[in-house]
Structure formats: C-alpha cells, structure tokens
N, C-alpha and C. Protein backbone atom coordinates (compact mmCIF):
# COMPACT_ATOMS: atom_id res chain seq x y z
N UNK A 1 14.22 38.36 -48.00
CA UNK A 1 15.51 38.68 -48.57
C UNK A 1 15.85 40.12 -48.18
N UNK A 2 17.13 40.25 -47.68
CA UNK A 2 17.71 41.44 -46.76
C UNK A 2 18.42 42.03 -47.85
N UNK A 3 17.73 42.89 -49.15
CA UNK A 3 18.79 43.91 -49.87
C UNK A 3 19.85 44.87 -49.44
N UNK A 4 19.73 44.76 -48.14
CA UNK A 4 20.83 45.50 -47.45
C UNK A 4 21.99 44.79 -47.71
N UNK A 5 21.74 43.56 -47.71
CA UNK A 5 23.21 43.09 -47.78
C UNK A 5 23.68 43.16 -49.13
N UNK A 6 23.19 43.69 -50.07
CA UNK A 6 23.97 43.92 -51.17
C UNK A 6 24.91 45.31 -51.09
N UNK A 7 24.44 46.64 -50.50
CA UNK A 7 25.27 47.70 -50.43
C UNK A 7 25.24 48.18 -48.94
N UNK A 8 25.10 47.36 -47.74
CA UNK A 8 25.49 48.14 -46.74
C UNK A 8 26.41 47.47 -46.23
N UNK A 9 27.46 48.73 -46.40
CA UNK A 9 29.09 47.85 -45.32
C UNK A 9 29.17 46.91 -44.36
N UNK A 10 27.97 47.50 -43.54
CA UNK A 10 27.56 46.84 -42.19
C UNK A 10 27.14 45.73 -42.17
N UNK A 11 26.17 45.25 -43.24
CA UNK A 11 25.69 44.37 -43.87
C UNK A 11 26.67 42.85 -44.56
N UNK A 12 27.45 43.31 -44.97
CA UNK A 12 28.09 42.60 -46.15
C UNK A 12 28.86 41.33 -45.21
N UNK A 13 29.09 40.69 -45.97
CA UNK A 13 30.54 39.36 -45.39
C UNK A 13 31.72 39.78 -45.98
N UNK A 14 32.39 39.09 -45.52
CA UNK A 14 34.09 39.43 -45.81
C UNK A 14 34.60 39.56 -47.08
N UNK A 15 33.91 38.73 -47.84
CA UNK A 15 33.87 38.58 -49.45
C UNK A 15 33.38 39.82 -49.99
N UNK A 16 32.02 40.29 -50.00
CA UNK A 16 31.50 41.32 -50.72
C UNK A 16 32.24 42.22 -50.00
N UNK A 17 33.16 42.48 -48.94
CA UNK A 17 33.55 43.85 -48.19
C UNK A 17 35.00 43.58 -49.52
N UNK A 18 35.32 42.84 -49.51
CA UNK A 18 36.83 42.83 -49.95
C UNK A 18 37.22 43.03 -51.53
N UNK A 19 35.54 42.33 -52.28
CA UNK A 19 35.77 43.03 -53.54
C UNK A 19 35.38 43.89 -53.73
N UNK A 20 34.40 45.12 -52.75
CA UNK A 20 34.22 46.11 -53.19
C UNK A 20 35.06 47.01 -53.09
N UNK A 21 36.25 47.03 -52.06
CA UNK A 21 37.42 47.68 -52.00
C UNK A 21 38.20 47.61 -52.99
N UNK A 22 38.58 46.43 -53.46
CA UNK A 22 39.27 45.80 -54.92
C UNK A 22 38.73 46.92 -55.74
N UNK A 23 37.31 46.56 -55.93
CA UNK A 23 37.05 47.41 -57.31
C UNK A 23 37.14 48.85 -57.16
N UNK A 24 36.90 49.43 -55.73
CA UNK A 24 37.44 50.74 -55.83
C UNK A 24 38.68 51.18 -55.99
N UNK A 25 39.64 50.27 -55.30
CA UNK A 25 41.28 50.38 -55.98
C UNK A 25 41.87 50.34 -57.32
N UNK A 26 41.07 49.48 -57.81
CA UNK A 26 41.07 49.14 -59.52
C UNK A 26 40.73 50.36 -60.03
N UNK A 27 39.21 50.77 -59.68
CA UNK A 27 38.76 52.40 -60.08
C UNK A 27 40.10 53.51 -60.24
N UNK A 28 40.39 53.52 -59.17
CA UNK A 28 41.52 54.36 -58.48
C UNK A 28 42.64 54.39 -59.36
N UNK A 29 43.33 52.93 -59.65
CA UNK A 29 44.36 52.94 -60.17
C UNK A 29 44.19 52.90 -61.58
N UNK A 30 43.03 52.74 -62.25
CA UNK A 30 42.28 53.04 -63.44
C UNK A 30 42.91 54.86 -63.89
N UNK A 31 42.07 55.23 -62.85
CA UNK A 31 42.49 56.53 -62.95
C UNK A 31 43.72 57.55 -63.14
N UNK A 32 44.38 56.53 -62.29
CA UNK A 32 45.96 57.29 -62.35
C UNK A 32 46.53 56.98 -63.56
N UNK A 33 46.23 55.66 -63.74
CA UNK A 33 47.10 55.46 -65.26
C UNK A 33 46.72 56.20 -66.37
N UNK A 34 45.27 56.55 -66.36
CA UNK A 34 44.84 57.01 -67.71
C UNK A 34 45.32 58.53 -67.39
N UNK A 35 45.78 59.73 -66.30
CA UNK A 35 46.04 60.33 -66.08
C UNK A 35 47.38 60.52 -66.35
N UNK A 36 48.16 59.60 -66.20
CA UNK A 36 50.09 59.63 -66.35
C UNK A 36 49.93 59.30 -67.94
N UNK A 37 48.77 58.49 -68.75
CA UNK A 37 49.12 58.18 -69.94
C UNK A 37 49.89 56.54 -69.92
N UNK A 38 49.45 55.88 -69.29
CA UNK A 38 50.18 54.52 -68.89
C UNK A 38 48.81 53.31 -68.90
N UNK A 39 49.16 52.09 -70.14
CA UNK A 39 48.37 51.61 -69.77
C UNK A 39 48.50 50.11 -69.61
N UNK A 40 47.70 48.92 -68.99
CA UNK A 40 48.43 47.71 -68.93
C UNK A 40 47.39 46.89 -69.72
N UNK A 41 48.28 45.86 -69.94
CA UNK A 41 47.26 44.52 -70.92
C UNK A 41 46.35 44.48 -70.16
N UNK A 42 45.20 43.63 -70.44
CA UNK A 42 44.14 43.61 -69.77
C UNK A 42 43.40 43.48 -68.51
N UNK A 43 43.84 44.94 -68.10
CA UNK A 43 43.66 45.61 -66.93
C UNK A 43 42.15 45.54 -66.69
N UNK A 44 41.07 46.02 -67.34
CA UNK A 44 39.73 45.76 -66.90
C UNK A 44 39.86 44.28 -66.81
N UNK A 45 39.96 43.53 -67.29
CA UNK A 45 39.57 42.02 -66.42
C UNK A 45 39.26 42.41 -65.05
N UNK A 46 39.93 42.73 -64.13
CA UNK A 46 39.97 43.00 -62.81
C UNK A 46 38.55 43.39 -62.62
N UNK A 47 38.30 44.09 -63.55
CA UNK A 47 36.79 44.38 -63.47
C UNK A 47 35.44 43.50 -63.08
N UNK A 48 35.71 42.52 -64.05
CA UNK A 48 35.00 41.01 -64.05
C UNK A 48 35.12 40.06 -62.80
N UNK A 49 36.38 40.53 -62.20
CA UNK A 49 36.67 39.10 -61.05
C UNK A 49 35.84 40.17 -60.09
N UNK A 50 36.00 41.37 -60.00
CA UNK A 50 36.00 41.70 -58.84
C UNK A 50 34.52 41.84 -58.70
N UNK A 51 33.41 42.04 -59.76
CA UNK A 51 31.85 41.56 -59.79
C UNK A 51 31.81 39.85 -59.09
N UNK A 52 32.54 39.52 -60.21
CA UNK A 52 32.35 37.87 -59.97
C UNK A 52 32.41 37.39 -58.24
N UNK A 53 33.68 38.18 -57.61
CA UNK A 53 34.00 37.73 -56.47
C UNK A 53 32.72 38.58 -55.52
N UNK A 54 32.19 39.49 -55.83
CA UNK A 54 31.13 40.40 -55.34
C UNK A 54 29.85 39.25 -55.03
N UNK A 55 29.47 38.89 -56.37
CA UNK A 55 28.60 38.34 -56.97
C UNK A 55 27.96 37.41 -55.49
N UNK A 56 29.32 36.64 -55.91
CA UNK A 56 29.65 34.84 -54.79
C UNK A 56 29.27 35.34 -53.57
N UNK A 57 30.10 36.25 -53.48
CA UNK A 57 29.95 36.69 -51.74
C UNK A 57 28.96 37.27 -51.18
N UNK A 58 27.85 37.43 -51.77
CA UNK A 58 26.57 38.03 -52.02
C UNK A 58 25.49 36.70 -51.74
N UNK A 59 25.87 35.87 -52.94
CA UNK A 59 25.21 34.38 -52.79
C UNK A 59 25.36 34.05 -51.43
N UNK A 60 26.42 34.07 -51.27
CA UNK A 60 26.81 33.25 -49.64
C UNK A 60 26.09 33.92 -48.61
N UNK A 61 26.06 35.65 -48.79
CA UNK A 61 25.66 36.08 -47.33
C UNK A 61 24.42 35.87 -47.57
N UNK A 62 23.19 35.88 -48.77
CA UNK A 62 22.06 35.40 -48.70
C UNK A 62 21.68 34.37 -48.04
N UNK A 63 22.25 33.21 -48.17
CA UNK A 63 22.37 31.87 -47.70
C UNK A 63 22.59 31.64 -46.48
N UNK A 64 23.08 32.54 -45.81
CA UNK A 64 23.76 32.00 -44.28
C UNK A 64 22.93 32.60 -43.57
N UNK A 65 22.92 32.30 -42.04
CA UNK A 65 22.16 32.43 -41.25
C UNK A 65 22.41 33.19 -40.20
N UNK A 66 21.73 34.03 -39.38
CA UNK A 66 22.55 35.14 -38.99
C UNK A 66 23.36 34.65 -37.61
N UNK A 67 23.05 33.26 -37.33
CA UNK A 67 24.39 32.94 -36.20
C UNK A 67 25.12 32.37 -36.84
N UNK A 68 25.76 32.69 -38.16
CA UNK A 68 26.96 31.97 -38.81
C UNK A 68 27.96 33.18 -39.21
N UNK A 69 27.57 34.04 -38.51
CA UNK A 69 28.63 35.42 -39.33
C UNK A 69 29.32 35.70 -37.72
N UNK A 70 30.43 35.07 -38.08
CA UNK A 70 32.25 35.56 -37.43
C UNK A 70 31.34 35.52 -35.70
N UNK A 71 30.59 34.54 -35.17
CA UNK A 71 30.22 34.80 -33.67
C UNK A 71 31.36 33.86 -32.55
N UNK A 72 32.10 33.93 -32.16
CA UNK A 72 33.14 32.49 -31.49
C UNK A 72 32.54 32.41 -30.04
N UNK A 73 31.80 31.77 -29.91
CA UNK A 73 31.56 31.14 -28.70
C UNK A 73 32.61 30.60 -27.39
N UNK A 74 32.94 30.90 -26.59
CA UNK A 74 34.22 30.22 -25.44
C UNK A 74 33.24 29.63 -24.50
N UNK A 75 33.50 28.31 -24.09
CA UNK A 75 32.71 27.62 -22.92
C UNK A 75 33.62 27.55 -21.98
C-alpha cells in the first residue's frame, strides 16, 4: 500500500486532486466570510462531502492498477 497516494499531488487521481482543492476553497471562503462577518446555512457540510469525496477517491486510487491511470494507447 502506496501512502503516497493519500497526500502527494503527484500521486493522487482526479477525485482526491479535486476535493482537495474544494476543501481548500471552502477553507478560503470560510475565511472571508467570517472576516466580512457573513455567514451561510450550513456551510460546513461542504466540509463532509469534500472528506467523503476525498475518502472514495482514495479507495479507488488504492484499487487501481498502475496501467489504469489516464494512459490512451493509439494503434
């Protein structure tokens, strides 16, 4: 088991790349709001999907094999 693929960019599939951006945007925009004083209904949820969607995409890159990540073959 390759723990790299839990935190290296290089590492990751499309899934774990895309919610970890999510959750840094969420972070981000976390920030600004509590900064302007602005806040929305249940804004951390986002929190939860974006583990959840982490999570999956994590499962998956464990699972796959390393000639199954984005290779297109032309004959």
């Amino acid at each position: 088991m390759k723990f790299t693929k839990i935190y290296d960019p290089r590492e990751m599939n499309s899934y774990q790349f895309v919610a970890a951006t999510g959750l840094v945007m969420t972070l981000v925009a976390n920030i600004i709001m509590l900064l302007i004083g602005k806040s929305m209904h249940n804004f951390e949820a986002l929190y939860l999907c974006w583990v959840v969607f982490f999570g999956l995409g994590t499962i998956a890159n464990f699972n796959s094999n390393p000639d199954d990540h984005d290779h297109h073959h032309h004959h």
